[in-house]
C-alpha atoms as a PDB file:
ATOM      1  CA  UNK A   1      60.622  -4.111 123.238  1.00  0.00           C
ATOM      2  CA  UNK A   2      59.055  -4.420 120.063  1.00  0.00           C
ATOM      3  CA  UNK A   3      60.665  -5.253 116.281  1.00  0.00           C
ATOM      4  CA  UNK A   4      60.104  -1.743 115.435  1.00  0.00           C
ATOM      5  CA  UNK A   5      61.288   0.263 118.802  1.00  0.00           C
ATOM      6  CA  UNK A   6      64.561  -2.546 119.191  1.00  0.00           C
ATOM      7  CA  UNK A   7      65.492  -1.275 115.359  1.00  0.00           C
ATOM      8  CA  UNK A   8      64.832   2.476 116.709  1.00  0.00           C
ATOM      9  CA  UNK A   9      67.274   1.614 119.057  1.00  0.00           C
ATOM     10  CA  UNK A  10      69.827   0.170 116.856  1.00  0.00           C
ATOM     11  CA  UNK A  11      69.591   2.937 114.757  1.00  0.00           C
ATOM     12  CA  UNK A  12      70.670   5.391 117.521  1.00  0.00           C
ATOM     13  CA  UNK A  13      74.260   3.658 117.825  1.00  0.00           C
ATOM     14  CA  UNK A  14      77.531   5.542 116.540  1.00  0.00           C
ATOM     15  CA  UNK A  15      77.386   5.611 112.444  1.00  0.00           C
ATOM     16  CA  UNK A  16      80.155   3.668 110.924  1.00  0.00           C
ATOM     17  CA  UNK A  17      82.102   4.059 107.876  1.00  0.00           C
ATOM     18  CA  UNK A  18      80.472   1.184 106.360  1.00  0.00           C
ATOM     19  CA  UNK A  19      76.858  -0.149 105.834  1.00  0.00           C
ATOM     20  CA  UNK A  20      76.433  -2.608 108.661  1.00  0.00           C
ATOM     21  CA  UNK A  21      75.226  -5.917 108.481  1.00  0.00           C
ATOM     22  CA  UNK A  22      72.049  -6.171 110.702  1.00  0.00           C
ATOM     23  CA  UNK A  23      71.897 -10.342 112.839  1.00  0.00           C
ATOM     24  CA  UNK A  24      69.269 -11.970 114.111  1.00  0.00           C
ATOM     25  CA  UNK A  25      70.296 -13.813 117.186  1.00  0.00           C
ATOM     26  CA  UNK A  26      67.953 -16.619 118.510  1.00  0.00           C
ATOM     27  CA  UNK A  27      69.053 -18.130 122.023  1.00  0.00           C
ATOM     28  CA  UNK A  28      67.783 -21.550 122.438  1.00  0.00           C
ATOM     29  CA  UNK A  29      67.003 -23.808 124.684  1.00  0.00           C
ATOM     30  CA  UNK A  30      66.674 -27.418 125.663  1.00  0.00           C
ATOM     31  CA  UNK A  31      68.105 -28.355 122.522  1.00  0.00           C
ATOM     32  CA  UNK A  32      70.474 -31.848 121.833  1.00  0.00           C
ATOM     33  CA  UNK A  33      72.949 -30.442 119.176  1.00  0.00           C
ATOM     34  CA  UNK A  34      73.950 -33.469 118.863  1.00  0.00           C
ATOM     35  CA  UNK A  35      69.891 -35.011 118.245  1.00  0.00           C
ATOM     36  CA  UNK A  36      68.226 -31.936 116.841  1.00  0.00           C
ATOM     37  CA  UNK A  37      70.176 -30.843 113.325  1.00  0.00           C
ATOM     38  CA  UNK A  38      68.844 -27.372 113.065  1.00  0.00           C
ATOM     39  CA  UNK A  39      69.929 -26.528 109.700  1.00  0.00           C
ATOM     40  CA  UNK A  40      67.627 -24.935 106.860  1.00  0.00           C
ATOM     41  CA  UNK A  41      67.236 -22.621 103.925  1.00  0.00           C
ATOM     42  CA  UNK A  42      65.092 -19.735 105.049  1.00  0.00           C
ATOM     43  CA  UNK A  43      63.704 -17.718 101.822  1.00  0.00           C
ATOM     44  CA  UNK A  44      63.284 -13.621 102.621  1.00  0.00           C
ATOM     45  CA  UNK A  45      61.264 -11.862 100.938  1.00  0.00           C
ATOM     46  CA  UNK A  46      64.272  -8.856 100.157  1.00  0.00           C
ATOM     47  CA  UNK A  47      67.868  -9.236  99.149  1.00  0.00           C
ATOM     48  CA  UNK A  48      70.866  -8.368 101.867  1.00  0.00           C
ATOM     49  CA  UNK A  49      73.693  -8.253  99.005  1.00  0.00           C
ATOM     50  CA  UNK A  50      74.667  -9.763  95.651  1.00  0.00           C
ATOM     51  CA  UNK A  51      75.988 -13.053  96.942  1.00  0.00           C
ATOM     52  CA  UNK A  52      79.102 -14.547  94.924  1.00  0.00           C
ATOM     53  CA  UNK A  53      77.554 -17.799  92.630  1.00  0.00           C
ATOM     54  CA  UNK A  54      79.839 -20.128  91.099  1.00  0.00           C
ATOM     55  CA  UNK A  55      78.987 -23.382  88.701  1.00  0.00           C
ATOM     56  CA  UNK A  56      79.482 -26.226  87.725  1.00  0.00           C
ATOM     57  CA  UNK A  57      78.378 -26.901  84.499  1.00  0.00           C
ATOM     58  CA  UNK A  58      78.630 -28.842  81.144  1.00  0.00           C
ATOM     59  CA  UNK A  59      78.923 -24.992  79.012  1.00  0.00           C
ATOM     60  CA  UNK A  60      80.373 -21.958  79.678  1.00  0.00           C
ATOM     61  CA  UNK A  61      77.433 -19.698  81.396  1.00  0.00           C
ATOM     62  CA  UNK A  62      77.593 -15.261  81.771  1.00  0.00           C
ATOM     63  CA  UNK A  63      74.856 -15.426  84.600  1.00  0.00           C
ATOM     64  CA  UNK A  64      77.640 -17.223  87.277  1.00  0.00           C
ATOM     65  CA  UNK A  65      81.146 -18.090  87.164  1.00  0.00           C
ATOM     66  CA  UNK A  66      81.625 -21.121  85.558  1.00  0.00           C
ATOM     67  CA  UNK A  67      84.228 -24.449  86.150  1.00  0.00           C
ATOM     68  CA  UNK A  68      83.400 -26.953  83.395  1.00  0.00           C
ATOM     69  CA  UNK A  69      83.747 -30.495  83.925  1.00  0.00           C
ATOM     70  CA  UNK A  70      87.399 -30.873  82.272  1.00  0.00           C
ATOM     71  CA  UNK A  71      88.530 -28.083  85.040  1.00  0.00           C
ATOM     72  CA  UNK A  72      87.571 -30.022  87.988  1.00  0.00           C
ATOM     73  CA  UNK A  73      91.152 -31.610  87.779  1.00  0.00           C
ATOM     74  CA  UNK A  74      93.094 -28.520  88.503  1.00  0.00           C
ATOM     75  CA  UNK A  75      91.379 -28.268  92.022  1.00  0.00           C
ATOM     76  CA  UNK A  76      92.997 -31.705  93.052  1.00  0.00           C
ATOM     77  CA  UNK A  77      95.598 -28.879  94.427  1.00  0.00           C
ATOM     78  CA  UNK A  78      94.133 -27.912  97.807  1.00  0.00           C
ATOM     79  CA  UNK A  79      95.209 -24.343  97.834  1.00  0.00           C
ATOM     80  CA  UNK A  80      93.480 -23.551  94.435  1.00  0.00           C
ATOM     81  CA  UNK A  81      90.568 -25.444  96.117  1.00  0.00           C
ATOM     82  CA  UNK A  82      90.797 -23.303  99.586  1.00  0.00           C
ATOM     83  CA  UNK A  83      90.934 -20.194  97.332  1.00  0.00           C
ATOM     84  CA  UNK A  84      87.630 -20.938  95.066  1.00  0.00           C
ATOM     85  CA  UNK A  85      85.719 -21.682  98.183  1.00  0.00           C
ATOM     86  CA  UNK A  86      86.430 -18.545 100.305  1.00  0.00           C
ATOM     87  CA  UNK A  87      86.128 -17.002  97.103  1.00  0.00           C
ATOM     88  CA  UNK A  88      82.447 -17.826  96.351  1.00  0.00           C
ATOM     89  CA  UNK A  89      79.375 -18.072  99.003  1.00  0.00           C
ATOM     90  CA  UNK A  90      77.041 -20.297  96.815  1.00  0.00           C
ATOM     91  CA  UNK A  91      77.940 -23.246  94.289  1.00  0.00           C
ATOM     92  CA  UNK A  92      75.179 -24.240  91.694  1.00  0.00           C
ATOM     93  CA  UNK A  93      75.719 -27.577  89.771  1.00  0.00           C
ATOM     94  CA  UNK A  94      74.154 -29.365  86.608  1.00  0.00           C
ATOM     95  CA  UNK A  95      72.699 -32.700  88.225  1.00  0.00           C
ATOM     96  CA  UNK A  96      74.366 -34.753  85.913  1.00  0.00           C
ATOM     97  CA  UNK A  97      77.805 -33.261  87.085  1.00  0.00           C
ATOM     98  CA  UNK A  98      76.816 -34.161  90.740  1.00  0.00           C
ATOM     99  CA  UNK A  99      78.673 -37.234  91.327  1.00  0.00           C
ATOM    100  CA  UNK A 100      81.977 -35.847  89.934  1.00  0.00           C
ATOM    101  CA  UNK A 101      81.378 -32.415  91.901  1.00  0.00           C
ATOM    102  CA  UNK A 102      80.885 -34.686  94.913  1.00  0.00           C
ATOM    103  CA  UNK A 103      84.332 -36.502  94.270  1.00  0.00           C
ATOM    104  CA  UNK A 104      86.403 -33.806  93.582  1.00  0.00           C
ATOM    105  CA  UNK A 105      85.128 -31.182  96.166  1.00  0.00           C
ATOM    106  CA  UNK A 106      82.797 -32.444  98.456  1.00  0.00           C
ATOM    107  CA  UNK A 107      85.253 -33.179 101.355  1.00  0.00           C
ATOM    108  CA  UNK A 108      85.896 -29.345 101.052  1.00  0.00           C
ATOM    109  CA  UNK A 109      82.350 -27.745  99.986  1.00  0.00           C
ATOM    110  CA  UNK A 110      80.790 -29.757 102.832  1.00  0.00           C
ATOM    111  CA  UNK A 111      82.169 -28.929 105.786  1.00  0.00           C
ATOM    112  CA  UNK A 112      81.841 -25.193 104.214  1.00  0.00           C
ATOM    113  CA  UNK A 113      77.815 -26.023 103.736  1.00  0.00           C
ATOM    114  CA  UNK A 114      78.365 -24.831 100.304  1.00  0.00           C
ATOM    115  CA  UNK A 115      77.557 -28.467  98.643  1.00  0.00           C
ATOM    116  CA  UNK A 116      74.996 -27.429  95.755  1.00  0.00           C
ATOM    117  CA  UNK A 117      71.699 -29.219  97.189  1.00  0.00           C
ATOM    118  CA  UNK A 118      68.501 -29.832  95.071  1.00  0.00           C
ATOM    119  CA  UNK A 119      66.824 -27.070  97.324  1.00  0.00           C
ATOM    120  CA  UNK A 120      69.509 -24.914  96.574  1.00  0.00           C
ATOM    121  CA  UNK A 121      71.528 -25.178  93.858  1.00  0.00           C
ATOM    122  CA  UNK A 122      71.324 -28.639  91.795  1.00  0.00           C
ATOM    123  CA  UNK A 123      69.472 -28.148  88.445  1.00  0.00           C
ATOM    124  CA  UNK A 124      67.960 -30.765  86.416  1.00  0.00           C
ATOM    125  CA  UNK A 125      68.173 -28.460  82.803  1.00  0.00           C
ATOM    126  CA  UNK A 126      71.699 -26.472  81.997  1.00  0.00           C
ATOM    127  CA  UNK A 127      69.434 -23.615  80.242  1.00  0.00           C
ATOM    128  CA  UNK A 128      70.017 -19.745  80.927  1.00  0.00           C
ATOM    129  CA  UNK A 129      66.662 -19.679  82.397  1.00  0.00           C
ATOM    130  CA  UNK A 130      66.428 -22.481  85.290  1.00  0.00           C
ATOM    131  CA  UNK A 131      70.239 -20.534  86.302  1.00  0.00           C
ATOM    132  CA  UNK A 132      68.656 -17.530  86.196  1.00  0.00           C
ATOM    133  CA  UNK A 133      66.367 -19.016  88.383  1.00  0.00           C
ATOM    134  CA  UNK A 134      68.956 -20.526  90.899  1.00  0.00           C
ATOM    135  CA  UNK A 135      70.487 -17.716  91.271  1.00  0.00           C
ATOM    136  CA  UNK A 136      67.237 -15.525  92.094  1.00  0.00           C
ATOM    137  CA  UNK A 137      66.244 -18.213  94.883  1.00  0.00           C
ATOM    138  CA  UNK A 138      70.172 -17.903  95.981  1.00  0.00           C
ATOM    139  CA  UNK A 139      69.955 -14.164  95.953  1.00  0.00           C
ATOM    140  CA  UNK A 140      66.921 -14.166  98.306  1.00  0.00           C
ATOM    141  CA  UNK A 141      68.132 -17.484 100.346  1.00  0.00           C
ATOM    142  CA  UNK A 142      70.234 -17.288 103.913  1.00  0.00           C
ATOM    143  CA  UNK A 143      71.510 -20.906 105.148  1.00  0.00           C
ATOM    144  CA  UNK A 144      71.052 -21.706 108.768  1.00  0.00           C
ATOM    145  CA  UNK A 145      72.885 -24.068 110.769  1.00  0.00           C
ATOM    146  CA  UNK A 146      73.196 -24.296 114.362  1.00  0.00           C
ATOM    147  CA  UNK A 147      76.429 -25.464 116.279  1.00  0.00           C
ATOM    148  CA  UNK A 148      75.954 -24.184 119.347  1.00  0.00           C
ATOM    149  CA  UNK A 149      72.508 -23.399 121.220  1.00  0.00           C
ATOM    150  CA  UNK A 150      72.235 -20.004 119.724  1.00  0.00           C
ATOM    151  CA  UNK A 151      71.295 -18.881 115.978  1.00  0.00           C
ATOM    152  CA  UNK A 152      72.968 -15.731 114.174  1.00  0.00           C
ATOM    153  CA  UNK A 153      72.089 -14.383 110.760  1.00  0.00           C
ATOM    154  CA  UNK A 154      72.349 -11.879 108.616  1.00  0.00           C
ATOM    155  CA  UNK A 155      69.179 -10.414 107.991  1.00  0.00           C
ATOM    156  CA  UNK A 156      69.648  -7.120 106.668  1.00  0.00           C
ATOM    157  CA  UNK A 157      71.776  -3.901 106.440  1.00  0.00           C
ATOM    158  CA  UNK A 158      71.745  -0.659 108.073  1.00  0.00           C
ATOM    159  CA  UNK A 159      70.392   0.532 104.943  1.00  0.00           C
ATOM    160  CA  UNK A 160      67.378  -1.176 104.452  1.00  0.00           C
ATOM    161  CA  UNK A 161      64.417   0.421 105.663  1.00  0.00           C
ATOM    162  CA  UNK A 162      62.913  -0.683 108.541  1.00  0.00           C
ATOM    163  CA  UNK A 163      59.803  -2.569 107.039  1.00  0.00           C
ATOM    164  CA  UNK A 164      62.118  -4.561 104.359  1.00  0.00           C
ATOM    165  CA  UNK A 165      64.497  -5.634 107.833  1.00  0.00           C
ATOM    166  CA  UNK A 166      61.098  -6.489 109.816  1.00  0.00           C
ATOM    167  CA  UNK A 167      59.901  -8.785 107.017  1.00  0.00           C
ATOM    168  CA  UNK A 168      62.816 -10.129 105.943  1.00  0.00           C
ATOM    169  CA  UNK A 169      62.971 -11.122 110.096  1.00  0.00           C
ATOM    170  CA  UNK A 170      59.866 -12.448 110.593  1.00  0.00           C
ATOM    171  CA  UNK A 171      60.331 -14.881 107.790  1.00  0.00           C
ATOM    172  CA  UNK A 172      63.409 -16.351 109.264  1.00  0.00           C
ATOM    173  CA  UNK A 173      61.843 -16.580 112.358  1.00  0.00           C
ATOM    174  CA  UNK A 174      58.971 -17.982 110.852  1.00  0.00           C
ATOM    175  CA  UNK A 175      61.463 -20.525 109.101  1.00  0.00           C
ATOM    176  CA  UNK A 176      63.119 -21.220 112.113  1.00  0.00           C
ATOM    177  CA  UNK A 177      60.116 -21.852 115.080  1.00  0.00           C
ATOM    178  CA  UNK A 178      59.291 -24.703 111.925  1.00  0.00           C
ATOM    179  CA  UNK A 179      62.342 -26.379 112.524  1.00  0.00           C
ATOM    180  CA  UNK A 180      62.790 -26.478 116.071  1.00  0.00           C
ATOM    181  CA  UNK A 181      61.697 -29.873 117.695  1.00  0.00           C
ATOM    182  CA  UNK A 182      59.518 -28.143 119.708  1.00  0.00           C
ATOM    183  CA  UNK A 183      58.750 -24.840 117.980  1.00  0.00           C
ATOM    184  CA  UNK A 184      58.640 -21.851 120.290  1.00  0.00           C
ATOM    185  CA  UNK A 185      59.271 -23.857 123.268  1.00  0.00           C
ATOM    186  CA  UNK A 186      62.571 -24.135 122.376  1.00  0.00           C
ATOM    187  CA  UNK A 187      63.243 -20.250 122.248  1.00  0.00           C
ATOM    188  CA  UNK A 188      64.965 -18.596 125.084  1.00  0.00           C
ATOM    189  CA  UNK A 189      65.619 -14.877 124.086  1.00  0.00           C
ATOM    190  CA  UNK A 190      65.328 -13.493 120.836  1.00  0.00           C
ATOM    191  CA  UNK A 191      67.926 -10.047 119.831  1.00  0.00           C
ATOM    192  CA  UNK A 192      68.809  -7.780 117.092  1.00  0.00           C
ATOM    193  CA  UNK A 193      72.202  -6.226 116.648  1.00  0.00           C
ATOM    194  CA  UNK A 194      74.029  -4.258 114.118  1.00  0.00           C
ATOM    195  CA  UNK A 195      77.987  -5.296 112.969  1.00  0.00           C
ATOM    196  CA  UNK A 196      79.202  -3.301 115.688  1.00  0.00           C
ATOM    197  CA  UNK A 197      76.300  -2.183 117.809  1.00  0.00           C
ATOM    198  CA  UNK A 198      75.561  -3.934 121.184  1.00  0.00           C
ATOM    199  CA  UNK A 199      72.360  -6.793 121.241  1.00  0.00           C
ATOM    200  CA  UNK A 200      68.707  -5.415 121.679  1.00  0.00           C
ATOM    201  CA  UNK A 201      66.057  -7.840 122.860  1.00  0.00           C
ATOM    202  CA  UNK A 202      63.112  -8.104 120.853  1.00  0.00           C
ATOM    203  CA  UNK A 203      59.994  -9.495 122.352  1.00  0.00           C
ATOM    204  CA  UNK A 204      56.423 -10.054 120.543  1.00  0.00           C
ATOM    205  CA  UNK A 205      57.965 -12.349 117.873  1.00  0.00           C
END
């Protein structure tokens, strides 16, 4: 079915207690996981949530949380650095901090995909505006990364209206056919779901 009628149908499914996170699950096929790294930044054009920023920067900031450079050294501990990264879902960084950010947490904000990246997150001037900036492109940002042959993300919640959730889809879809090796050829079956609402197929992408 189409965008529109799949959401009807999502919509019709028991009402929970809480606002629902709404995926977008791409099925793929004839895809080498381990030739084809499918990971990207897809930009949508309307924010899911306020998403949890921390930096790490040269001055004391009110925009984001801030750890300044002479506070790295209390992370050394491993459980205060497990704690800040479940704690946070995006890291921002001053450039010039980089290479101590990359020594003192990259073996732990890597694997967590939450290294600050100069598409998302490294900034060349430590002014209020460029992390005002930063955190707008964060804000309106989801990270993709495939480990299996199958996408899911969070593109929405149950209540958004239906337009906002059909745009903010067919960007990431738009984002993703781009990154695929062989664009749409690579697409088995595209769904919708809700948190805890069984998949709906979408076709007509």
């Amino acid at each position: 079915m189409q965008l529109k009628e799949a959401l009807g149908e999502l919509r019709k499914n028991k009402k929970r207690k809480f606002d629902q996170t709404v995926d977008l699950l791409i099925s793929l096929r004839s895809i080498d996981l381990r030739r084809d790294n499918i990971s990207l930044v897809a930009t949508i054009p309307h924010k899911i949530k306020d998403k949890r920023i921390c930096g790490f920067l040269e001055s004391k900031s009110d925009l984001v949380h801030t750890i300044t450079k002479p506070e790295f050294d209390r992370y050394k501990d491993k459980t205060a650095l497990k704690e800040l990264i479940s704690d946070y879902d995006f890291f921002i960084a001053n450039a010039k901090l980089m290479p101590s950010v990359a020594t003192t947490f990259g073996k732990a904000l890597g694997p967590a995909g939450k290294m600050p990246s100069p598409q998302l997150g490294v900034i060349m001037q430590e002014t209020s505006e460029a992390i005002r900036q930063a955190v707008e492109r964060i804000s309106k940002s989801v990270k993709i990364r495939a480990k299996e042959p199958s996408i899911k993300v969070a593109i929405g919640r149950e209540s958004m209206s239906d337009e906002h959730i059909i745009e903010n889809i067919k960007a990431v879809f738009k984002d993703v056919i781009a990154a695929l090796p062989a664009q749409k050829e690579n697409v088995r079956k595209v769904m919708v779901k809700t948190t805890m609402g069984k998949p709906v197929v979408v076709e007509g992408l």
